[in-house]
PDB file of N, CA and C in Angstrom:
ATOM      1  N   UNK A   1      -2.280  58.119  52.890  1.00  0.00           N
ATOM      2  CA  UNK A   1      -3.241  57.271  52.280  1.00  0.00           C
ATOM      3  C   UNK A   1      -2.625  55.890  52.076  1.00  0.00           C
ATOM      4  N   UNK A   2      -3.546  54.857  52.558  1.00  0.00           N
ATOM      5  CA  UNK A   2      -2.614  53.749  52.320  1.00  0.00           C
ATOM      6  C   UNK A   2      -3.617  52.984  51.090  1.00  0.00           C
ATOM      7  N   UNK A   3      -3.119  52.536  50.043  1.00  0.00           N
ATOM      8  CA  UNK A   3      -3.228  51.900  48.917  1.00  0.00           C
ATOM      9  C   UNK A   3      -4.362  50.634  48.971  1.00  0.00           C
ATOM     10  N   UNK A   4      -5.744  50.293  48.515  1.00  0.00           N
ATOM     11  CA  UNK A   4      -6.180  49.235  48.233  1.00  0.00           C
ATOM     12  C   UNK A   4      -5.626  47.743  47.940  1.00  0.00           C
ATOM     13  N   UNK A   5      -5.621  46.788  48.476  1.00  0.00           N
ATOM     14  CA  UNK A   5      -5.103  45.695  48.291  1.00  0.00           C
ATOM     15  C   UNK A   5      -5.398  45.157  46.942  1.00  0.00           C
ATOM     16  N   UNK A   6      -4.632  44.830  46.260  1.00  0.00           N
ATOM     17  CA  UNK A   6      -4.594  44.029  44.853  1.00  0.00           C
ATOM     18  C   UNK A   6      -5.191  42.918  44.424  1.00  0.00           C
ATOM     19  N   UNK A   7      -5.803  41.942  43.834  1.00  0.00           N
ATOM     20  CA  UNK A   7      -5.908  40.990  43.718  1.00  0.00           C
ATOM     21  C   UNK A   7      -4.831  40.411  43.198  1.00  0.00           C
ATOM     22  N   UNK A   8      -4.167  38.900  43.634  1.00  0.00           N
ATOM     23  CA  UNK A   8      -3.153  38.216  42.863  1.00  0.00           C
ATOM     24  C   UNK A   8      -3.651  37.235  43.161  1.00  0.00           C
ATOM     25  N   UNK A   9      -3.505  36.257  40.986  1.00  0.00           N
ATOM     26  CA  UNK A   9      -4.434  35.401  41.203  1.00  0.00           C
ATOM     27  C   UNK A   9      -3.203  33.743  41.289  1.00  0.00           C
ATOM     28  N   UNK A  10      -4.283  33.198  41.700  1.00  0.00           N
ATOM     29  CA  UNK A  10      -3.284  31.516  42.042  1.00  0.00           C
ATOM     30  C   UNK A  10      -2.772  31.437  40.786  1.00  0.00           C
ATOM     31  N   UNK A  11      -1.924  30.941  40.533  1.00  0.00           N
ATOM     32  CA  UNK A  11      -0.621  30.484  39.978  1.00  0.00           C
ATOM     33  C   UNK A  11      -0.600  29.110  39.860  1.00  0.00           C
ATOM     34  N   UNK A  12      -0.762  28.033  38.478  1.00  0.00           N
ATOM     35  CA  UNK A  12      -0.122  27.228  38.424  1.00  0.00           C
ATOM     36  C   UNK A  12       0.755  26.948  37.438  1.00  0.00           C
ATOM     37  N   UNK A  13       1.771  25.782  37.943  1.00  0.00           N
ATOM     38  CA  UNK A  13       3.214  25.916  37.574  1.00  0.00           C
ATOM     39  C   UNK A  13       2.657  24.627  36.503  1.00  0.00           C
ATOM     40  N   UNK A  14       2.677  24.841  35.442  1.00  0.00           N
ATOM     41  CA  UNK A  14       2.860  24.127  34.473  1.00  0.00           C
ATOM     42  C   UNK A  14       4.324  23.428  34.124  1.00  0.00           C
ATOM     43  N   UNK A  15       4.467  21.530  34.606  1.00  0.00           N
ATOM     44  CA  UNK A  15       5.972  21.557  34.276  1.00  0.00           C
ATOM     45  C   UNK A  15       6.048  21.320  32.365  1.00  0.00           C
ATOM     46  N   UNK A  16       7.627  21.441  32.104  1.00  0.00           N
ATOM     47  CA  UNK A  16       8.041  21.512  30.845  1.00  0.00           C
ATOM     48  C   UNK A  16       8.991  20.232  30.682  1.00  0.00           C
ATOM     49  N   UNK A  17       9.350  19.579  29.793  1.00  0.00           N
ATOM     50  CA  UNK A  17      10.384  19.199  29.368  1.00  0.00           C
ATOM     51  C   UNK A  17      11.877  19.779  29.240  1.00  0.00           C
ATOM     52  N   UNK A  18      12.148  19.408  30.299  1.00  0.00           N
ATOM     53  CA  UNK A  18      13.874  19.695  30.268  1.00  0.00           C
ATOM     54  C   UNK A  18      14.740  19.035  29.259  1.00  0.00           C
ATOM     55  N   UNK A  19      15.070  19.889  28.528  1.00  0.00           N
ATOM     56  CA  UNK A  19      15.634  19.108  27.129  1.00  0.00           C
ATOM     57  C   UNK A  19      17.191  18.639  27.472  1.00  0.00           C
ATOM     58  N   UNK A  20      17.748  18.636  29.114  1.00  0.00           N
ATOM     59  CA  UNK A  20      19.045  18.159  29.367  1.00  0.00           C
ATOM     60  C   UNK A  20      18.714  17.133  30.236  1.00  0.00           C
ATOM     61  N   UNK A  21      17.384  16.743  30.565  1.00  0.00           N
ATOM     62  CA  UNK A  21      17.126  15.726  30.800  1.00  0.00           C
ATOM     63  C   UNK A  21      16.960  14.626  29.822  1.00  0.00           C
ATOM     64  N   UNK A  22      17.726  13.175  30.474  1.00  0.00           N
ATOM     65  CA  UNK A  22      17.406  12.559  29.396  1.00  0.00           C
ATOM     66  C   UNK A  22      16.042  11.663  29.102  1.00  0.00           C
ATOM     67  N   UNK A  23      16.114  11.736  28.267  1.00  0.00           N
ATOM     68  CA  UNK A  23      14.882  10.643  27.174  1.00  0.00           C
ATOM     69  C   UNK A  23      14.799   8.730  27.695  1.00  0.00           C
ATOM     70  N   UNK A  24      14.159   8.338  28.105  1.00  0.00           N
ATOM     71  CA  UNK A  24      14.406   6.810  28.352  1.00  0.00           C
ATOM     72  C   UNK A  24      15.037   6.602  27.175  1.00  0.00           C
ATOM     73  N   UNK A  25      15.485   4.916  27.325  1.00  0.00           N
ATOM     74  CA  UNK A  25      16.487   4.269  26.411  1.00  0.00           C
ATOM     75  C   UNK A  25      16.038   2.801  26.083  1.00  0.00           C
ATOM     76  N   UNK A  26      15.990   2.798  24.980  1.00  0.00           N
ATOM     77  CA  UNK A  26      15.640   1.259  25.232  1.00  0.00           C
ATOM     78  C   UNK A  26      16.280   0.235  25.898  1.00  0.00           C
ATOM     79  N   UNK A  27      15.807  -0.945  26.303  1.00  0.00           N
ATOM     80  CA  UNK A  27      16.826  -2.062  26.466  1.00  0.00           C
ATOM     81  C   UNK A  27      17.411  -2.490  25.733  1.00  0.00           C
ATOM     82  N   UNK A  28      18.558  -3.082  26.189  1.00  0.00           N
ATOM     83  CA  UNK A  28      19.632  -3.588  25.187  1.00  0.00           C
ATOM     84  C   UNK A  28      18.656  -5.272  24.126  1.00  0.00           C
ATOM     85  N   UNK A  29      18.616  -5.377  23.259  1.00  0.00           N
ATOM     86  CA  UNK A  29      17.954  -6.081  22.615  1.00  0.00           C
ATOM     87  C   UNK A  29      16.766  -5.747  22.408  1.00  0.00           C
ATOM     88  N   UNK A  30      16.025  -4.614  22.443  1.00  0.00           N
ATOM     89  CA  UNK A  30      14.900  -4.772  22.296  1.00  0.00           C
ATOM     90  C   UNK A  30      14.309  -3.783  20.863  1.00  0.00           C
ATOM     91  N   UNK A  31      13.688  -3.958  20.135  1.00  0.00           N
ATOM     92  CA  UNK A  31      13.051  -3.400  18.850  1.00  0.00           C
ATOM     93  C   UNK A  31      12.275  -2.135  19.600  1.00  0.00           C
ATOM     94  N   UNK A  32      12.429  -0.859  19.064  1.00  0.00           N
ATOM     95  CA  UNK A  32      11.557   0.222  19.592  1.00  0.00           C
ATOM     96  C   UNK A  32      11.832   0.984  18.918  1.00  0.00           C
ATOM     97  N   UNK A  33      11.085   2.432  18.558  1.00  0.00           N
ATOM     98  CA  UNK A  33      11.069   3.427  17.933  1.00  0.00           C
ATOM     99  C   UNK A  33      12.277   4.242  17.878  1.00  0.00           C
ATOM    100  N   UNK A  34      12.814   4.974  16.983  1.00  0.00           N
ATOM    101  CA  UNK A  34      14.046   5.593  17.181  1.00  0.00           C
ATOM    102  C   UNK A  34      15.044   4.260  17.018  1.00  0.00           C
ATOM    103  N   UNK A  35      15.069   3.563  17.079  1.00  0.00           N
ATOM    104  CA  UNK A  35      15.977   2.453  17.606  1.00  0.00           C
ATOM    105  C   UNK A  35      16.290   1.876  16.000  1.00  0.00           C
ATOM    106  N   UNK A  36      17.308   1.409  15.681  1.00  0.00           N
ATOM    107  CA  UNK A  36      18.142   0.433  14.858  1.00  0.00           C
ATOM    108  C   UNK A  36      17.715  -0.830  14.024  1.00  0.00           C
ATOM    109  N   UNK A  37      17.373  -1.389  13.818  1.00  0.00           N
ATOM    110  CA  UNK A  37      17.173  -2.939  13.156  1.00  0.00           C
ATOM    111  C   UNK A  37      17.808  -3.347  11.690  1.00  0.00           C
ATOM    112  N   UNK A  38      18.463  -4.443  12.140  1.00  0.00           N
ATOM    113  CA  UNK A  38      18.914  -5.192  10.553  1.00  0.00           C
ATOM    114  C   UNK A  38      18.496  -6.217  10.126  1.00  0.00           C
ATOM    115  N   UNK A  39      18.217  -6.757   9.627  1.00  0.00           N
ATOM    116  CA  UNK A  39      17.387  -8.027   8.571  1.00  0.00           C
ATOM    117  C   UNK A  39      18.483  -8.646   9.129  1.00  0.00           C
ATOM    118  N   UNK A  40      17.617 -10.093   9.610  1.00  0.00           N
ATOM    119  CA  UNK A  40      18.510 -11.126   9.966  1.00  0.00           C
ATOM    120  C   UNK A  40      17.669 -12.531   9.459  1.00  0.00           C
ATOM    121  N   UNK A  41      18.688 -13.699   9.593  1.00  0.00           N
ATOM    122  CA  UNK A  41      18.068 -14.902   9.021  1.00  0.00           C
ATOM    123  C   UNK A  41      17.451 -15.566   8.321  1.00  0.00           C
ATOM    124  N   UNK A  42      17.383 -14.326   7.350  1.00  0.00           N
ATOM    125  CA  UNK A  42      16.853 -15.026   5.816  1.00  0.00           C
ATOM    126  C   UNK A  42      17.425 -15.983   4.859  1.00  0.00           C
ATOM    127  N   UNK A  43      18.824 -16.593   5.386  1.00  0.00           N
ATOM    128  CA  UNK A  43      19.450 -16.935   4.478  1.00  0.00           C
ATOM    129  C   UNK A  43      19.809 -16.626   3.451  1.00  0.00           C
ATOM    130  N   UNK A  44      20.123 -15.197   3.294  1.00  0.00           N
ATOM    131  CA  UNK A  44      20.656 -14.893   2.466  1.00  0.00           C
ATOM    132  C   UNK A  44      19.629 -14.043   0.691  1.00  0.00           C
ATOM    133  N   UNK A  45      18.251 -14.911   1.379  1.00  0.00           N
ATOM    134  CA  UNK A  45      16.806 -14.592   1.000  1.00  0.00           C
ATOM    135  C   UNK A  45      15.942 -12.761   1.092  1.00  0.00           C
ATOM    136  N   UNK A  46      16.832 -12.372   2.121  1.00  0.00           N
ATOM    137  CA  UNK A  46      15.923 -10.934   2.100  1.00  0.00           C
ATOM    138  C   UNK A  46      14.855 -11.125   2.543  1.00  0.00           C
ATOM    139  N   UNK A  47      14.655 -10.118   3.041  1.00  0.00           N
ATOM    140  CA  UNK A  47      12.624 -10.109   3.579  1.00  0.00           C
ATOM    141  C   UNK A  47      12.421  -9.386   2.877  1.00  0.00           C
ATOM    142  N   UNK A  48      10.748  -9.485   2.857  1.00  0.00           N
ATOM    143  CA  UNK A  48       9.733  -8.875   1.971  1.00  0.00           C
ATOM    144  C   UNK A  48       9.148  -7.783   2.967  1.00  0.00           C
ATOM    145  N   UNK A  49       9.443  -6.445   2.730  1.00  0.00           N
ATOM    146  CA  UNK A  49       8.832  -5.250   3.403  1.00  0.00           C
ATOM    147  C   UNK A  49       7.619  -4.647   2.485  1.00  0.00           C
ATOM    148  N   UNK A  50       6.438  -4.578   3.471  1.00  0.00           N
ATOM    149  CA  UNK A  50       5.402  -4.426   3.625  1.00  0.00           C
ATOM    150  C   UNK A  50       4.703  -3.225   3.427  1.00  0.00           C
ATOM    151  N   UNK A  51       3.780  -2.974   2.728  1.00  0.00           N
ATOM    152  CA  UNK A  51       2.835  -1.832   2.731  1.00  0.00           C
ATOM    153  C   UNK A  51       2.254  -2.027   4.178  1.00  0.00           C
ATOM    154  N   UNK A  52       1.228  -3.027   4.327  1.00  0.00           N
ATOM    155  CA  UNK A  52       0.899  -2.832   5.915  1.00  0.00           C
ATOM    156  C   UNK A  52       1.390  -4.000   6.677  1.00  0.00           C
ATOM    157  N   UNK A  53       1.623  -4.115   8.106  1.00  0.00           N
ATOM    158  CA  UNK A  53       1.640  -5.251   8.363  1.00  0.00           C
ATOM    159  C   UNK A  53       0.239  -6.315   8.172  1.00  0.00           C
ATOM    160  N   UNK A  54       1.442  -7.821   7.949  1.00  0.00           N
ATOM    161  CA  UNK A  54       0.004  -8.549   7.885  1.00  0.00           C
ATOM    162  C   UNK A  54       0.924  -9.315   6.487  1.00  0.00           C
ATOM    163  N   UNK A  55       0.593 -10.580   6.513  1.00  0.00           N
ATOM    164  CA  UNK A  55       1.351 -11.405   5.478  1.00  0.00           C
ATOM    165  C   UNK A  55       0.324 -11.290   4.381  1.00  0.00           C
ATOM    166  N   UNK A  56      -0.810 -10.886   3.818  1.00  0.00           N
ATOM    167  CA  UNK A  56      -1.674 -10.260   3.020  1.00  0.00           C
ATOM    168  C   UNK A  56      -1.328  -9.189   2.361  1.00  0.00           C
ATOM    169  N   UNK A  57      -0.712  -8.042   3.387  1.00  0.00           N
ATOM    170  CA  UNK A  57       0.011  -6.998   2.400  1.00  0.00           C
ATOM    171  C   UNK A  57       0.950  -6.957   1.559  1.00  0.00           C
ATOM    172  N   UNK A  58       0.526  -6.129   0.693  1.00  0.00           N
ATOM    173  CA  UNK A  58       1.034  -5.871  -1.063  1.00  0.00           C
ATOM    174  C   UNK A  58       2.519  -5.890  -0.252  1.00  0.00           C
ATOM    175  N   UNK A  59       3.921  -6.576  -0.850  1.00  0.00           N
ATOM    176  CA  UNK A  59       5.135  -6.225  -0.854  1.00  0.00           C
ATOM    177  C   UNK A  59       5.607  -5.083  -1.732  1.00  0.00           C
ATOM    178  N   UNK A  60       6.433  -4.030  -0.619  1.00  0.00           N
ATOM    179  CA  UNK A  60       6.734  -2.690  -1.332  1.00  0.00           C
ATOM    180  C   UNK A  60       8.203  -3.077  -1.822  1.00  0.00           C
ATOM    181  N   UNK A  61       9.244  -3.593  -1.234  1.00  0.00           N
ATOM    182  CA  UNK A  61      10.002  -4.355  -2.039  1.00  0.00           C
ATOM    183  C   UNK A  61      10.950  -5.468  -0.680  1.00  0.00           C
ATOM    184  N   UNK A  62      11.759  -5.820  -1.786  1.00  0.00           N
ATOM    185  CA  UNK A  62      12.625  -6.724  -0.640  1.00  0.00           C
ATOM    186  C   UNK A  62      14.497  -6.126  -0.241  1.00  0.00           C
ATOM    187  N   UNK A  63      14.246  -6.387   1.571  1.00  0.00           N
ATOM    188  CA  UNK A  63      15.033  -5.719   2.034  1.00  0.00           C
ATOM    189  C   UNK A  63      16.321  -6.893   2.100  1.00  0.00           C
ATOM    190  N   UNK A  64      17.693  -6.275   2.016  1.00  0.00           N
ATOM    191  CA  UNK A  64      19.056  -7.130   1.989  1.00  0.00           C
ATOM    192  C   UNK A  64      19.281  -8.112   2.962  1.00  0.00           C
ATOM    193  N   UNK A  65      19.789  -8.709   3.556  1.00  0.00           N
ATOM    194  CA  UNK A  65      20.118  -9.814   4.745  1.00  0.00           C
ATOM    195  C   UNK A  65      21.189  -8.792   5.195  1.00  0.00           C
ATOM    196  N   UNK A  66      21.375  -8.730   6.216  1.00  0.00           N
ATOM    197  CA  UNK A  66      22.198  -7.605   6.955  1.00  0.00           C
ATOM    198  C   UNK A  66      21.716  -5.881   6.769  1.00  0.00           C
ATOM    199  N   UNK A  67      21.032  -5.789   5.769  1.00  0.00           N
ATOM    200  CA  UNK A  67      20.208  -4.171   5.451  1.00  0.00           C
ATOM    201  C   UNK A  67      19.796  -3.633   6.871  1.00  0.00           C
ATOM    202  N   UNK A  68      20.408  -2.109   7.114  1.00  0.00           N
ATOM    203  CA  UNK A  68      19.950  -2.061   8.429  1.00  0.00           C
ATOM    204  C   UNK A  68      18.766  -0.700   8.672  1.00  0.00           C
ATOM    205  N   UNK A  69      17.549  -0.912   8.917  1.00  0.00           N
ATOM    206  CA  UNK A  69      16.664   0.247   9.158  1.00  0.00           C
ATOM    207  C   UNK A  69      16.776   0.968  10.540  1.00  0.00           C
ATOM    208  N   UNK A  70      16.227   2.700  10.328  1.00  0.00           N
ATOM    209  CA  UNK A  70      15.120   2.909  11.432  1.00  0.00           C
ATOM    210  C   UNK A  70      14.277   2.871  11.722  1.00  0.00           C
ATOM    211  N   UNK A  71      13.188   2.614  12.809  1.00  0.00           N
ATOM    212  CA  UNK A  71      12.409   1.676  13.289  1.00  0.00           C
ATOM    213  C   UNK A  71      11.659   3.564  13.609  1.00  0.00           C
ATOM    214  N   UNK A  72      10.551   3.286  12.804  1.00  0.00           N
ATOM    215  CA  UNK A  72       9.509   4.682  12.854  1.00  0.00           C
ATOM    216  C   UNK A  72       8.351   4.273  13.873  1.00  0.00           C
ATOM    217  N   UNK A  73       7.939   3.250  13.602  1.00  0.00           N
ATOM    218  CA  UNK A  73       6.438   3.120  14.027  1.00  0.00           C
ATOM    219  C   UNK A  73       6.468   1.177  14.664  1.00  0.00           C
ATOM    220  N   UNK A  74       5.282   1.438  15.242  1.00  0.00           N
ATOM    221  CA  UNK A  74       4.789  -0.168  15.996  1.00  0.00           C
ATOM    222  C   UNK A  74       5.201  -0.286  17.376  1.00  0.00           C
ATOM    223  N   UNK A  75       4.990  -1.039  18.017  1.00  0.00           N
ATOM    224  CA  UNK A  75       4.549  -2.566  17.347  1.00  0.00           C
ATOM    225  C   UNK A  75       3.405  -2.744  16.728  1.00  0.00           C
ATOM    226  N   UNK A  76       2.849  -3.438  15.685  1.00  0.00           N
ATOM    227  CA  UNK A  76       1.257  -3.714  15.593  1.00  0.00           C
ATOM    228  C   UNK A  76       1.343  -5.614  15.111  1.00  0.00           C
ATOM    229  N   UNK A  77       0.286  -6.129  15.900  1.00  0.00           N
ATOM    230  CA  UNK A  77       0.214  -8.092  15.983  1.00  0.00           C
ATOM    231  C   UNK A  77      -0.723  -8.016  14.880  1.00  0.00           C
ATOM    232  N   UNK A  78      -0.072  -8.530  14.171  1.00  0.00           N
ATOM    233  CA  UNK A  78      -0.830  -9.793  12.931  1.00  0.00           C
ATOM    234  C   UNK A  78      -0.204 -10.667  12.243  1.00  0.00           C
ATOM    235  N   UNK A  79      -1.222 -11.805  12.183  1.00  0.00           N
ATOM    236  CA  UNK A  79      -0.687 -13.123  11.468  1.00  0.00           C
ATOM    237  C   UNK A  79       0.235 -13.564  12.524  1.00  0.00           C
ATOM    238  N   UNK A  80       0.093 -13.203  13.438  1.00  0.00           N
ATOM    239  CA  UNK A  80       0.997 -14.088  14.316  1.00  0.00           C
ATOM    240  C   UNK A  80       2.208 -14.054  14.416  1.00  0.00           C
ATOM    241  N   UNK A  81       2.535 -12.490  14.510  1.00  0.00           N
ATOM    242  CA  UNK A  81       4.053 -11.692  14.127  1.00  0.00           C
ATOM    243  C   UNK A  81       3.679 -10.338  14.542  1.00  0.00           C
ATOM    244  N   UNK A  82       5.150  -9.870  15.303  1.00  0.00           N
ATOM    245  CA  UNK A  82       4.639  -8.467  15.780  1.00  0.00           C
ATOM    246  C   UNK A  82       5.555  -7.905  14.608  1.00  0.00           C
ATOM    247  N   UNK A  83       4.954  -6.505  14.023  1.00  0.00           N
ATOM    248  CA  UNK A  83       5.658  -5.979  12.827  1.00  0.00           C
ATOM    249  C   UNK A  83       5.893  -4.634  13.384  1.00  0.00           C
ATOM    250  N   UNK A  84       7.139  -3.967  12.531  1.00  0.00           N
ATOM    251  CA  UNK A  84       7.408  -2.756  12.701  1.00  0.00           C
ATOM    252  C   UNK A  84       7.839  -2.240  11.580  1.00  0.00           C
ATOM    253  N   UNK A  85       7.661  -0.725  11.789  1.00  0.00           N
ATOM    254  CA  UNK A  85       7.596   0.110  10.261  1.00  0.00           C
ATOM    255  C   UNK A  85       8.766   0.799  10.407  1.00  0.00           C
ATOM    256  N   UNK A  86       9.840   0.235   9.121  1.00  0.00           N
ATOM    257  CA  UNK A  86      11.222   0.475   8.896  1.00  0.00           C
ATOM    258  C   UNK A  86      11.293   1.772   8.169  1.00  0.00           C
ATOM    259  N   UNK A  87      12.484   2.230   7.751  1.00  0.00           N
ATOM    260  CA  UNK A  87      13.034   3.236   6.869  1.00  0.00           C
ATOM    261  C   UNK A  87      14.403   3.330   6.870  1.00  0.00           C
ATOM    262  N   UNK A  88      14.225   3.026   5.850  1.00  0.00           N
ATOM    263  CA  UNK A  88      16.390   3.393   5.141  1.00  0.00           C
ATOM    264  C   UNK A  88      16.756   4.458   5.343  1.00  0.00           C
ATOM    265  N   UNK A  89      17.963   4.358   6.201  1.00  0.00           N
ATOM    266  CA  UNK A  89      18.321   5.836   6.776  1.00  0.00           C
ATOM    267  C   UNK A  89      18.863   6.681   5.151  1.00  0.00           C
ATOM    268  N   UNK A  90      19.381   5.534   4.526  1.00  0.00           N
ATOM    269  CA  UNK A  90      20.051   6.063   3.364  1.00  0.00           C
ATOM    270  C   UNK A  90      19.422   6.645   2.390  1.00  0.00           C
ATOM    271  N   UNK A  91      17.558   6.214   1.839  1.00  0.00           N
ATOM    272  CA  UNK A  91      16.547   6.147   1.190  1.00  0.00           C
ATOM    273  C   UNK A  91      15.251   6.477   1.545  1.00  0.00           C
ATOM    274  N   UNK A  92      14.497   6.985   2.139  1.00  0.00           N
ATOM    275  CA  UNK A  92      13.221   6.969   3.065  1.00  0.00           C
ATOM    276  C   UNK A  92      12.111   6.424   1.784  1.00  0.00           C
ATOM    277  N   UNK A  93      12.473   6.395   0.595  1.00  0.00           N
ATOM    278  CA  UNK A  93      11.741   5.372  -0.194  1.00  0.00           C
ATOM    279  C   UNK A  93      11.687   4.099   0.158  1.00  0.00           C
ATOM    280  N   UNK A  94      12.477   3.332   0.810  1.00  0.00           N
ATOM    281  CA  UNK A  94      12.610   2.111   1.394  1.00  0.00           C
ATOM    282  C   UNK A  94      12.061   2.375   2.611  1.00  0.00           C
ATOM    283  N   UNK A  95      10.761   1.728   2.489  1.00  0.00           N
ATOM    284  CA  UNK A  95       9.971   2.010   3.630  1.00  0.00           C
ATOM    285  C   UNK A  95       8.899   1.038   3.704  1.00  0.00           C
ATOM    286  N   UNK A  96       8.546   0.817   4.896  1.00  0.00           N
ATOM    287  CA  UNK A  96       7.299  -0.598   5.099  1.00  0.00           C
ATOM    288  C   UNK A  96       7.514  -1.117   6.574  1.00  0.00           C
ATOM    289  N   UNK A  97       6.732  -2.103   6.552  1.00  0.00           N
ATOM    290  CA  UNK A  97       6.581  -2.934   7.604  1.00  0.00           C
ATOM    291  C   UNK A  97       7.151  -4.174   7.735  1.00  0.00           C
ATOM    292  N   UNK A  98       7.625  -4.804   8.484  1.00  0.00           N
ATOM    293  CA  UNK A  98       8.357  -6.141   8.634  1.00  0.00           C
ATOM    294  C   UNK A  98       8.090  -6.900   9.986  1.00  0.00           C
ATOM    295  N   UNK A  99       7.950  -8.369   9.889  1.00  0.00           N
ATOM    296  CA  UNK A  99       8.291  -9.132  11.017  1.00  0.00           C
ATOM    297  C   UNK A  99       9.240  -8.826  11.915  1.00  0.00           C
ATOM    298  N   UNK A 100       9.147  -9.191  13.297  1.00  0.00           N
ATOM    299  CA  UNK A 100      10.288  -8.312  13.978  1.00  0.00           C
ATOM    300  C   UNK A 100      11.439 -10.087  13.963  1.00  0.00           C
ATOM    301  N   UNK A 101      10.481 -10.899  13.872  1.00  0.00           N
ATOM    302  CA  UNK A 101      11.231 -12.443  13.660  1.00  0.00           C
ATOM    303  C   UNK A 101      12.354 -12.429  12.929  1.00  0.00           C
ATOM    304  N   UNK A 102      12.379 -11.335  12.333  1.00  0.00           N
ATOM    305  CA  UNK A 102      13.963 -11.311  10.953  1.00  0.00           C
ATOM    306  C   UNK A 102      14.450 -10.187  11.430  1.00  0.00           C
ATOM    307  N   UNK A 103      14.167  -9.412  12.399  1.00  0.00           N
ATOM    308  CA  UNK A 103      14.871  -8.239  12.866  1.00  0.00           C
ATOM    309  C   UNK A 103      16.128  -8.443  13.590  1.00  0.00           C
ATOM    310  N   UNK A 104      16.899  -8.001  14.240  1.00  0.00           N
ATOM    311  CA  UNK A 104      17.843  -7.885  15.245  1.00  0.00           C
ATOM    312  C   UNK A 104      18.413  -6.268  15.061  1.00  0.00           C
ATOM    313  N   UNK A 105      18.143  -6.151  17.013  1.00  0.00           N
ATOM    314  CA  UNK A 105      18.728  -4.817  17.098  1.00  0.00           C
ATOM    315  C   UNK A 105      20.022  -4.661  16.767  1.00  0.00           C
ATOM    316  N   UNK A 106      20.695  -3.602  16.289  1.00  0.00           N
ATOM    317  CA  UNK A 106      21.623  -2.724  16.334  1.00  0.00           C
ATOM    318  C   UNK A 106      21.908  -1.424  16.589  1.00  0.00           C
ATOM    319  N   UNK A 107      23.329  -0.904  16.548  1.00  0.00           N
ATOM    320  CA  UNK A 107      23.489   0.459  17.362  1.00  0.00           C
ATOM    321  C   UNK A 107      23.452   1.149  16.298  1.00  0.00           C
ATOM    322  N   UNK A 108      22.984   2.613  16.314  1.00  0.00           N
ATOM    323  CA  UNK A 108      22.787   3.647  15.356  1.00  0.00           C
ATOM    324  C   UNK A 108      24.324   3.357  14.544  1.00  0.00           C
ATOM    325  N   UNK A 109      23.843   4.168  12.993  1.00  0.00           N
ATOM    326  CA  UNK A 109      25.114   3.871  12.223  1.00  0.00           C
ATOM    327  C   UNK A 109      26.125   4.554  12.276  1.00  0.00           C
TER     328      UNK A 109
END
């Protein structure tokens, strides 16, 4: 007796994330998520970090001249400034939005 043929059904290959592949990188100078930033050129003044971006938003407090964040969220344009949403690696209470005009990248701490 020879056996009825089977049905076998199509197959697709769903790809995955290879987690030993790597992740793009930012460019060297450039503000992006995951990525570094320290308060620069305030004279010594501090910036004012932001509930939202937007020179209208409530100040959540003011960040050091050299203070260095991670960069969670953005870009988002207003007032004529692209802003990004910081966090103190040290504090995640220190948190807000900032001009990227007072930013400068740096390398993780």
């Amino acid at each position: 007796m020879i056996p009825a043929p089977t049905h076998t059904p199509n197959v697709t290959v769903v790809p995955t994330n290879d987690p030993l592949i790597a992740t793009p990188t930012l460019a060297a100078n450039t503000i992006g998520i995951g990525g570094y930033a320290q308060i620069t050129g305030t004279e010594g003044q501090g910036l004012r970090i932001r509930a939202l971006p937007g020179l209208n938003a409530e100040t959540v407090f003011r960040g050091d001249e050299a203070e260095v964040f991670l960069v969670k969220d953005g870009p988002q344009v207003a007032d004529g400034y692209t802003w990004w949403y910081l966090v103190a690696p040290y504090d995640e209470t220190r948190a807000g939005w900032s001009a990227a005009d007072f930013l400068a990248v740096v390398p993780s701490p």
